[in-house]
PDB file of N, CA and C in Angstrom:
ATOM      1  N   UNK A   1    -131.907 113.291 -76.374  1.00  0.00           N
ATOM      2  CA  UNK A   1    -133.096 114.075 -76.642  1.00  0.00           C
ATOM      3  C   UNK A   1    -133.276 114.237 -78.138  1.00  0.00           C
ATOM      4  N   UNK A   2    -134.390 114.370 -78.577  1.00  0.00           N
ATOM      5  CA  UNK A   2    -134.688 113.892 -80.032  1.00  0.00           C
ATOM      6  C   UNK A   2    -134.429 115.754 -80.625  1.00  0.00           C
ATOM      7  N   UNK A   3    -134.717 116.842 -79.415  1.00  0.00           N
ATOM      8  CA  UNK A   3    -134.752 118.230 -80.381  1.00  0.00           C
ATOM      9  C   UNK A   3    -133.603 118.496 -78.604  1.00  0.00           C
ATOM     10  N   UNK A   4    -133.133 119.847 -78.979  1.00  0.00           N
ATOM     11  CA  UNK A   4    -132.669 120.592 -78.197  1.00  0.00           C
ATOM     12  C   UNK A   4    -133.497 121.069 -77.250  1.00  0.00           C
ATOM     13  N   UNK A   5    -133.088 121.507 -76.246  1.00  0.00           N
ATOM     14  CA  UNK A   5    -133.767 122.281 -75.231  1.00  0.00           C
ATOM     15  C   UNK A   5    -133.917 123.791 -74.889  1.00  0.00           C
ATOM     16  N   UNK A   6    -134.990 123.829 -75.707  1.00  0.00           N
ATOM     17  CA  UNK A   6    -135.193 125.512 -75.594  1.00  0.00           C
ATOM     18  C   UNK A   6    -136.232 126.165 -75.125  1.00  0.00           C
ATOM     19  N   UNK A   7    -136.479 127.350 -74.807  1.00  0.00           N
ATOM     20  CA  UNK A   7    -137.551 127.808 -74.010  1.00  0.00           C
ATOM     21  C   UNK A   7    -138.921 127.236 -74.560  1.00  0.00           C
ATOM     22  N   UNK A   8    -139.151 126.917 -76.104  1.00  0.00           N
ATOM     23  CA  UNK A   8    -140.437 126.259 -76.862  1.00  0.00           C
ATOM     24  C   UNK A   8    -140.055 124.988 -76.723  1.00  0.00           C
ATOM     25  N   UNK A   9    -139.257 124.062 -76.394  1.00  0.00           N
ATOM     26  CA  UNK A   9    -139.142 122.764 -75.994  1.00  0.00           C
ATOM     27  C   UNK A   9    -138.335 122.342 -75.163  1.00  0.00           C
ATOM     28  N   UNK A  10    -139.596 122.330 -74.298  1.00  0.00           N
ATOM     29  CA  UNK A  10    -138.895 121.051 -72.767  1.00  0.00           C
ATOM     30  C   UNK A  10    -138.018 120.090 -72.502  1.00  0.00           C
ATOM     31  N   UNK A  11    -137.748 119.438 -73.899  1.00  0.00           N
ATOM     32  CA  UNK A  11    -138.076 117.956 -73.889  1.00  0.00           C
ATOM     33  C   UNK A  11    -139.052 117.110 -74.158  1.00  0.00           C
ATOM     34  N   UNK A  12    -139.381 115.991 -73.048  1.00  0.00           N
ATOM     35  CA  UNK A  12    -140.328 115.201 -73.144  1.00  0.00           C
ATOM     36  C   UNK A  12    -141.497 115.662 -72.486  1.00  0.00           C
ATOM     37  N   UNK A  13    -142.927 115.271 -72.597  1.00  0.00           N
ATOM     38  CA  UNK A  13    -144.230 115.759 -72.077  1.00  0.00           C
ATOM     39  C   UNK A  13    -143.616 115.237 -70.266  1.00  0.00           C
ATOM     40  N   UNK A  14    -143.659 113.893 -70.578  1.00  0.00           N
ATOM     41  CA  UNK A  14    -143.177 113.038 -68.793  1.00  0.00           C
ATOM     42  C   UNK A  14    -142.335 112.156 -69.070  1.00  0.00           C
ATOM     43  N   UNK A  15    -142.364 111.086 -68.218  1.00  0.00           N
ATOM     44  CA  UNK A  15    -141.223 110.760 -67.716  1.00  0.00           C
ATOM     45  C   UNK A  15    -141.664 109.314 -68.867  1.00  0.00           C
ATOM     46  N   UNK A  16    -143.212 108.817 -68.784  1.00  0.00           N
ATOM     47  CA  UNK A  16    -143.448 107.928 -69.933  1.00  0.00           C
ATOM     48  C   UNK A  16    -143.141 108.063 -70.916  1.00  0.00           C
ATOM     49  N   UNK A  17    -143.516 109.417 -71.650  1.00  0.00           N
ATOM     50  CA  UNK A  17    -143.260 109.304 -73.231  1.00  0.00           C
ATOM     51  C   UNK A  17    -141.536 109.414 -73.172  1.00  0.00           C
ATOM     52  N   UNK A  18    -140.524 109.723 -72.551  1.00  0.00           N
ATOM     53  CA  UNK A  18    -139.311 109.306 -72.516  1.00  0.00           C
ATOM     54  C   UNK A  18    -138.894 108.234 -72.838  1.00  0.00           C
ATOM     55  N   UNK A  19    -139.679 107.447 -71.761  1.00  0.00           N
ATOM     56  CA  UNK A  19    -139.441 106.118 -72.220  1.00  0.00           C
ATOM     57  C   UNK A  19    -140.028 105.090 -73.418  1.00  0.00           C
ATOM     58  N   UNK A  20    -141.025 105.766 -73.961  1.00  0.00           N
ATOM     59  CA  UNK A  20    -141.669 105.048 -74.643  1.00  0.00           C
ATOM     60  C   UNK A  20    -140.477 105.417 -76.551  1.00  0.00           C
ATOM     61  N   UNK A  21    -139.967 106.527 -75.911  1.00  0.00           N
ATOM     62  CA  UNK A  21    -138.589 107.150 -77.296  1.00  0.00           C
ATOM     63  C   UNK A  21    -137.838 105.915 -76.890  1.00  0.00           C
ATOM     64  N   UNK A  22    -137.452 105.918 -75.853  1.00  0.00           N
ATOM     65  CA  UNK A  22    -135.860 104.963 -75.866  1.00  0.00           C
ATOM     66  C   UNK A  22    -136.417 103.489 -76.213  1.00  0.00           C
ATOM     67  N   UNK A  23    -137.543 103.316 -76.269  1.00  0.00           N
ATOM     68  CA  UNK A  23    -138.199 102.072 -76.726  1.00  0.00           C
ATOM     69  C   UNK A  23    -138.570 101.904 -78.252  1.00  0.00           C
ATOM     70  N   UNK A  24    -138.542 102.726 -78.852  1.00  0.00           N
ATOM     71  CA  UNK A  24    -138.803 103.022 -80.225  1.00  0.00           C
ATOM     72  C   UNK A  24    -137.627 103.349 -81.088  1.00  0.00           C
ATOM     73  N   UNK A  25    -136.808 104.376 -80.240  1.00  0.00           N
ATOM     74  CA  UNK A  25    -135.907 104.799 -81.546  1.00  0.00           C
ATOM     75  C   UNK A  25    -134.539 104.897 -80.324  1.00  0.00           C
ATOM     76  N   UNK A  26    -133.578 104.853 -81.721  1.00  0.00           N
ATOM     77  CA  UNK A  26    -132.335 104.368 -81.005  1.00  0.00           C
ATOM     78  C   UNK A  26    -131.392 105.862 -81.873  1.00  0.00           C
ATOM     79  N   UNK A  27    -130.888 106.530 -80.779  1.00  0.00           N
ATOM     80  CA  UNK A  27    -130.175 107.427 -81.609  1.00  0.00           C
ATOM     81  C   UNK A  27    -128.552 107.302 -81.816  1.00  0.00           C
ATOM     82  N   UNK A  28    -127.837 107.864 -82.943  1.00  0.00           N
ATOM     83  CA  UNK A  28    -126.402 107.432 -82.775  1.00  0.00           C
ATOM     84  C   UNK A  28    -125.773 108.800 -83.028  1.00  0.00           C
ATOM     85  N   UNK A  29    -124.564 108.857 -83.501  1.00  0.00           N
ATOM     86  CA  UNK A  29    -124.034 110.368 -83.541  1.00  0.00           C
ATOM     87  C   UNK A  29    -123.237 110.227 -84.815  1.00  0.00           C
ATOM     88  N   UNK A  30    -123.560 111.310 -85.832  1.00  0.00           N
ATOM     89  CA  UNK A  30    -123.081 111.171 -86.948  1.00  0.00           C
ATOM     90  C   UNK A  30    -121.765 110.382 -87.156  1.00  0.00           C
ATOM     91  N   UNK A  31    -120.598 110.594 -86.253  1.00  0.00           N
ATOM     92  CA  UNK A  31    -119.210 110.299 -86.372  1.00  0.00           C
ATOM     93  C   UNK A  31    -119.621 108.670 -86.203  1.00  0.00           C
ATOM     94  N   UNK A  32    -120.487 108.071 -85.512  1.00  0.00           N
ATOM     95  CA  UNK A  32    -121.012 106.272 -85.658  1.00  0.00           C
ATOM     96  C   UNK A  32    -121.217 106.181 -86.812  1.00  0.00           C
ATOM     97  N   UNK A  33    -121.884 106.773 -87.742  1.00  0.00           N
ATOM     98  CA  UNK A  33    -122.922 106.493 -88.367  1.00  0.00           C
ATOM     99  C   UNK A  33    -121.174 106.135 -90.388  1.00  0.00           C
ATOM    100  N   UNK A  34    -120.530 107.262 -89.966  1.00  0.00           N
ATOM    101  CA  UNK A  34    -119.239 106.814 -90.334  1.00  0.00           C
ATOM    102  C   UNK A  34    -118.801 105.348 -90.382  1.00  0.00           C
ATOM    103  N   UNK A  35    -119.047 105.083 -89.481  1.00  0.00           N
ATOM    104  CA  UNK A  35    -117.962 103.731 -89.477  1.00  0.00           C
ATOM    105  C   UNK A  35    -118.253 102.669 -90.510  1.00  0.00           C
ATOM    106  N   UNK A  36    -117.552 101.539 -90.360  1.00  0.00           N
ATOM    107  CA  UNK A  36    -118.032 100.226 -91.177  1.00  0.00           C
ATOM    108  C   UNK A  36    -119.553 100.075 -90.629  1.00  0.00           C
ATOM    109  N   UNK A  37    -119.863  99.043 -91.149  1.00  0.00           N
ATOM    110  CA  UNK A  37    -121.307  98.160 -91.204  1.00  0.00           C
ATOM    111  C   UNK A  37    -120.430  97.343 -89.889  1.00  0.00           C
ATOM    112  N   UNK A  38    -119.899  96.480 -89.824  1.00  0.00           N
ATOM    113  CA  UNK A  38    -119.292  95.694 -88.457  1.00  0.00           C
ATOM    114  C   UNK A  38    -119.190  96.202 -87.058  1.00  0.00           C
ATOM    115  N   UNK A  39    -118.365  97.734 -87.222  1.00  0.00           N
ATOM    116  CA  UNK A  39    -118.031  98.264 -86.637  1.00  0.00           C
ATOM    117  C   UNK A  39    -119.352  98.782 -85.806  1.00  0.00           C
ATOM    118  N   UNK A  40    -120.277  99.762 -86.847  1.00  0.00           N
ATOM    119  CA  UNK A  40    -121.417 100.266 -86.152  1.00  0.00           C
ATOM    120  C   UNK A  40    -122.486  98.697 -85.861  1.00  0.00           C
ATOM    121  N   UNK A  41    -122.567  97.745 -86.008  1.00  0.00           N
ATOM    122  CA  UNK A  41    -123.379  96.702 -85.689  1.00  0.00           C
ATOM    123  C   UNK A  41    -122.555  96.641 -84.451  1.00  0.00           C
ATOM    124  N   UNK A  42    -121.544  96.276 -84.179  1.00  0.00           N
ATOM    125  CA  UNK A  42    -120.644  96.115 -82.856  1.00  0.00           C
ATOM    126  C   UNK A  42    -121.108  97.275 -81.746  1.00  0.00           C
ATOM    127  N   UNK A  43    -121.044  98.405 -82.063  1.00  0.00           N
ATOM    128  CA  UNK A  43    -122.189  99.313 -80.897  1.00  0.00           C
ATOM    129  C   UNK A  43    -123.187  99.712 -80.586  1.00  0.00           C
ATOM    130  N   UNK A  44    -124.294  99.026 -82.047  1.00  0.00           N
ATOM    131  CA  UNK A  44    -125.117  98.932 -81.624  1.00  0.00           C
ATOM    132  C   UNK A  44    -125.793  97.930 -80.636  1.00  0.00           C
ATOM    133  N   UNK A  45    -124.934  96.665 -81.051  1.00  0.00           N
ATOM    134  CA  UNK A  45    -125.072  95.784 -79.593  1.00  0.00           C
ATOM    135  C   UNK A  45    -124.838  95.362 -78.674  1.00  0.00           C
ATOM    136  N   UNK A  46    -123.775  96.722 -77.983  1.00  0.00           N
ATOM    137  CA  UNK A  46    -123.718  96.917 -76.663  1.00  0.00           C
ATOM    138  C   UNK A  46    -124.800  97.313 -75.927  1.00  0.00           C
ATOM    139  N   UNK A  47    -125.422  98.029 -76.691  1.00  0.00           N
ATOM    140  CA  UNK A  47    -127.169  99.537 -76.342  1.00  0.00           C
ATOM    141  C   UNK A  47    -128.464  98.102 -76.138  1.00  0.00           C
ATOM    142  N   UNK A  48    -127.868  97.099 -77.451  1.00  0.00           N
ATOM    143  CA  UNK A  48    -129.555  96.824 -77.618  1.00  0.00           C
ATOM    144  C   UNK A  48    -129.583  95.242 -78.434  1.00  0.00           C
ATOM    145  N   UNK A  49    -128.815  94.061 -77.155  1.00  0.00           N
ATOM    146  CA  UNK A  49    -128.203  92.755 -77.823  1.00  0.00           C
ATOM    147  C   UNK A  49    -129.302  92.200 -78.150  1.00  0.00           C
ATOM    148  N   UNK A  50    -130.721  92.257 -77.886  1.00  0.00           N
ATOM    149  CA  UNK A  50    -132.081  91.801 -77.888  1.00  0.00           C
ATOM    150  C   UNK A  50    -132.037  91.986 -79.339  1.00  0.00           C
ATOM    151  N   UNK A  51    -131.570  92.979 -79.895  1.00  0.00           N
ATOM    152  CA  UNK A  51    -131.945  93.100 -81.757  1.00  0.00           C
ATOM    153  C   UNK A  51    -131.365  92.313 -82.543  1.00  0.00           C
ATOM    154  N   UNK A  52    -130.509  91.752 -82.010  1.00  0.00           N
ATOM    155  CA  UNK A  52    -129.241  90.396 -82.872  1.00  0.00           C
ATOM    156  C   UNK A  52    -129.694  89.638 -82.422  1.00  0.00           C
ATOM    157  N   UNK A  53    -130.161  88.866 -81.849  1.00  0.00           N
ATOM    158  CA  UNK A  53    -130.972  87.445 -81.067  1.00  0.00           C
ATOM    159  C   UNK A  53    -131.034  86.577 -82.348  1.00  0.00           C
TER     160      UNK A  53
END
């Protein structure tokens, strides 16, 4: 989820614009964002091998 879930945010509007996030943006978690350049390329293309093609 791009914000937390709190009584002023739901989440997503539906179930489309959900998907239309996981189609656009790819999120990671600071402790990834750490690693080597190899390392984080290596999980990012477990998520998303279509981007290394």
């Amino acid at each position: 989820m791009p914000y937390e879930i709190t009584e002023e945010c739901n989440g997503f509007a539906d179930k489309e614009a959900e998907e239309v996030d996981e189609e656009i943006f790819f999120y990671t978690s600071d402790s990834d964002l750490k690693l080597s350049d190899k390392e984080l390329i290596a999980i990012l293309k477990e998520s998303n091998p279509e981007w290394f093609d």
